[in-house]
Each structure stands twice: as C-alpha cells, then as structure tokens.
Protein backbone atom coordinates (compact mmCIF):
# COMPACT_ATOMS: atom_id res chain seq x y z
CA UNK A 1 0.00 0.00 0.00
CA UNK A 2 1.27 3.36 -0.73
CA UNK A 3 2.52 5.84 1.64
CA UNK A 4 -1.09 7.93 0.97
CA UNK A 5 -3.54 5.24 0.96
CA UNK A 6 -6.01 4.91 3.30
CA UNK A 7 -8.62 2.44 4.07
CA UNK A 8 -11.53 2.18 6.48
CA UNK A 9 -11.24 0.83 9.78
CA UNK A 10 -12.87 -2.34 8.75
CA UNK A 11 -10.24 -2.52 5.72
CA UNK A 12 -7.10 -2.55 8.25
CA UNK A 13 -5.51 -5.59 9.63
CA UNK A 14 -6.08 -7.02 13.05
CA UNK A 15 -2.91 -5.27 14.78
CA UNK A 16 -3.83 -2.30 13.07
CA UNK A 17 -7.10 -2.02 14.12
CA UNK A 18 -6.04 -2.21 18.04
CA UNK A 19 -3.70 0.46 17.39
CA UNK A 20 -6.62 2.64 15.89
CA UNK A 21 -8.83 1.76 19.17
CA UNK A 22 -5.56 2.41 21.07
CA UNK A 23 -5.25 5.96 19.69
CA UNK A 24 -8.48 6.55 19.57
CA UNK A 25 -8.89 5.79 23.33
CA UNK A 26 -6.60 7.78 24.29
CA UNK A 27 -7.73 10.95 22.47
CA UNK A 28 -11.21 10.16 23.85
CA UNK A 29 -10.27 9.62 27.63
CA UNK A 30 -8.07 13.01 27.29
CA UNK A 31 -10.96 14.40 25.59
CA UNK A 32 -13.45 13.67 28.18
CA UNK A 33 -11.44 15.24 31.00
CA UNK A 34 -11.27 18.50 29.50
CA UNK A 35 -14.98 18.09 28.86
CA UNK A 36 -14.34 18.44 24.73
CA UNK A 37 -16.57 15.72 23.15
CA UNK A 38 -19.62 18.01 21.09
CA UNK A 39 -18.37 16.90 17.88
CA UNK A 40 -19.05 12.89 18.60
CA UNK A 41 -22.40 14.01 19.27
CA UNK A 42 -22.91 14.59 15.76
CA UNK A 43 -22.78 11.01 15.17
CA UNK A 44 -24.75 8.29 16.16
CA UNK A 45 -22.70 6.63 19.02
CA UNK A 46 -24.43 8.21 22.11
CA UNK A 47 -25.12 4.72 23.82
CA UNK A 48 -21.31 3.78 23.34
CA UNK A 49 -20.33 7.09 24.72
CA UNK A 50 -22.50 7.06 27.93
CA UNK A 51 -21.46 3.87 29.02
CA UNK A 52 -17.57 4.83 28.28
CA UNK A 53 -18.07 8.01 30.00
CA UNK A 54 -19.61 6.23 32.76
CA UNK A 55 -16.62 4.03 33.30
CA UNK A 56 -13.87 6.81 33.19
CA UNK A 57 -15.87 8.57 35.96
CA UNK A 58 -16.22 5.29 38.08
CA UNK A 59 -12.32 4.45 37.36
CA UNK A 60 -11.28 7.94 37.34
CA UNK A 61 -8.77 7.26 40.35
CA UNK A 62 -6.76 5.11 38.12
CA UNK A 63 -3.43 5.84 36.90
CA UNK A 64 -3.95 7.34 32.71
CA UNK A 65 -1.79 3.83 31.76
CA UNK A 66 -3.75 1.59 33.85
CA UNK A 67 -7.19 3.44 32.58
CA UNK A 68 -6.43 3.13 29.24
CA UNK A 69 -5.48 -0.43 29.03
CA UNK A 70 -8.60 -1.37 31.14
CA UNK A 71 -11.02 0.63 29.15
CA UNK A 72 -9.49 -0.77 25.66
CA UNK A 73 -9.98 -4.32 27.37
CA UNK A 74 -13.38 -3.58 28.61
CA UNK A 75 -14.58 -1.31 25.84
CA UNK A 76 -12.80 -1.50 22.70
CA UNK A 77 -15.06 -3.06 20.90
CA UNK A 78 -17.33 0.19 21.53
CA UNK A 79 -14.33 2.05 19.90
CA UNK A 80 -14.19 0.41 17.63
CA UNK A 81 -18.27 0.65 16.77
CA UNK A 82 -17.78 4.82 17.03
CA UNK A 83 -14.50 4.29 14.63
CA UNK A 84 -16.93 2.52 12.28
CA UNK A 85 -19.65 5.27 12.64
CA UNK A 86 -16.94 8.04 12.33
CA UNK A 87 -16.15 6.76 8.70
CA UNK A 88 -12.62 8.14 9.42
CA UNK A 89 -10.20 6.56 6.73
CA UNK A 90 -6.79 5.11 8.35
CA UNK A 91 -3.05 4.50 7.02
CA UNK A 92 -2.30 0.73 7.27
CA UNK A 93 -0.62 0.94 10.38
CA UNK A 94 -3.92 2.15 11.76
CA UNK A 95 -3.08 6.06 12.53
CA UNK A 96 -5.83 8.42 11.15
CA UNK A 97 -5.75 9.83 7.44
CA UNK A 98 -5.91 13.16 8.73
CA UNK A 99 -2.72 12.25 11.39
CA UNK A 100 -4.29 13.11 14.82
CA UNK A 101 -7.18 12.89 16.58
CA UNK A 102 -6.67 16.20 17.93
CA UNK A 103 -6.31 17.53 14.39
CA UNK A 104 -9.22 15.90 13.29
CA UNK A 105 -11.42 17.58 15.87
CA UNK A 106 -9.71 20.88 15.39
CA UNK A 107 -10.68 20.76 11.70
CA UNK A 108 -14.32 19.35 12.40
CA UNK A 109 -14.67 22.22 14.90
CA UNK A 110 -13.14 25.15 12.84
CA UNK A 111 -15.81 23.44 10.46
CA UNK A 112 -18.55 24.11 12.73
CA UNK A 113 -17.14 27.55 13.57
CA UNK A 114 -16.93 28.62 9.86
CA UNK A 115 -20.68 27.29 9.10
CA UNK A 116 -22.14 29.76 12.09
C-alpha cells in the first residue's frame, strides 16, 4: 500500500485495528477530561459514549496507563463501533488519514465555527 492510501477501519488488519482503538482511546479519555466531546455528538454513538463516559468517571482514580489499558480491554469493541460510525479513513498501520485525533477535531470544529 502506498505511503497515501487509506482504508476504512474495517479494511485494516487485526494489529492495526487495536492500534486505531488504542489511539483513539486515548484521544477520547483526554478528551473527556477536559470536557471536549460536542463533535461525537454529531454522530450516532451516544449509547457507546455514555457507558464509556460512565466508566472513566467510576475508574477515574486510576493511573492514565492503567485506565487506558482497562477501558481498551473492557470497551474496545465500543471504539471500535464509534471508529466505524466516524467513517474516518486510516493508514495501514492504523493512525488516522488526517494524522491526529486532535487535528481531526480541530478541523471538524473550525468546520462548525466557519458554518455559524
């Protein structure tokens, strides 16, 4: 696969795909905490979300490793759904097209900003 193609998250191989969750995760837990999750309200994922959000705030004592690995264990298949529903594309290895997570909320949020 070329250096620019992307696929969908179904598309990518198994290790690949648990790196997506894995990134994924990790954007979303640090996105929670600083209370920055409108844009996934857009899409239809709002039963994966609560009951993600409602294990971050029950294990919010752990340490960020430790909560991370759990949730990914107890909940990545939930990531994975919102992935899926996100209809982000992926390079093989399973980062996002657009590089970041952070950068693609930034540009789905100057989006927003720009359509006001």
């Amino acid at each position: 696969m070329s250096e620019d193609a992307t696929v969908t998250v179904r598309q990518l191989s198994d290790a690949a795909k648990h790196h997506a969750v894995g990134l994924f995760a990790k954007f979303y837990i640090q996105s929670f905490r600083r209370n920055k999750l409108e844009i996934l309200t857009d899409y239809p994922i709002v039963p994966e979300m609560e009951q993600i959000n409602h294990y971050i705030t029950q294990n919010n004592s752990f340490h960020p490793e430790q909560l991370l690995s759990q949730i990914q264990q107890s909940y990545g298949s939930y990531f994975y759904d919102i992935l899926i529903q996100l209809k982000q594309n992926f390079r093989d290895d399973g980062t996002p097209s657009a590089g970041s997570w952070t950068k693609w909320y930034s540009e789905k949020f100057q989006g927003l900003r720009v359509e006001e």
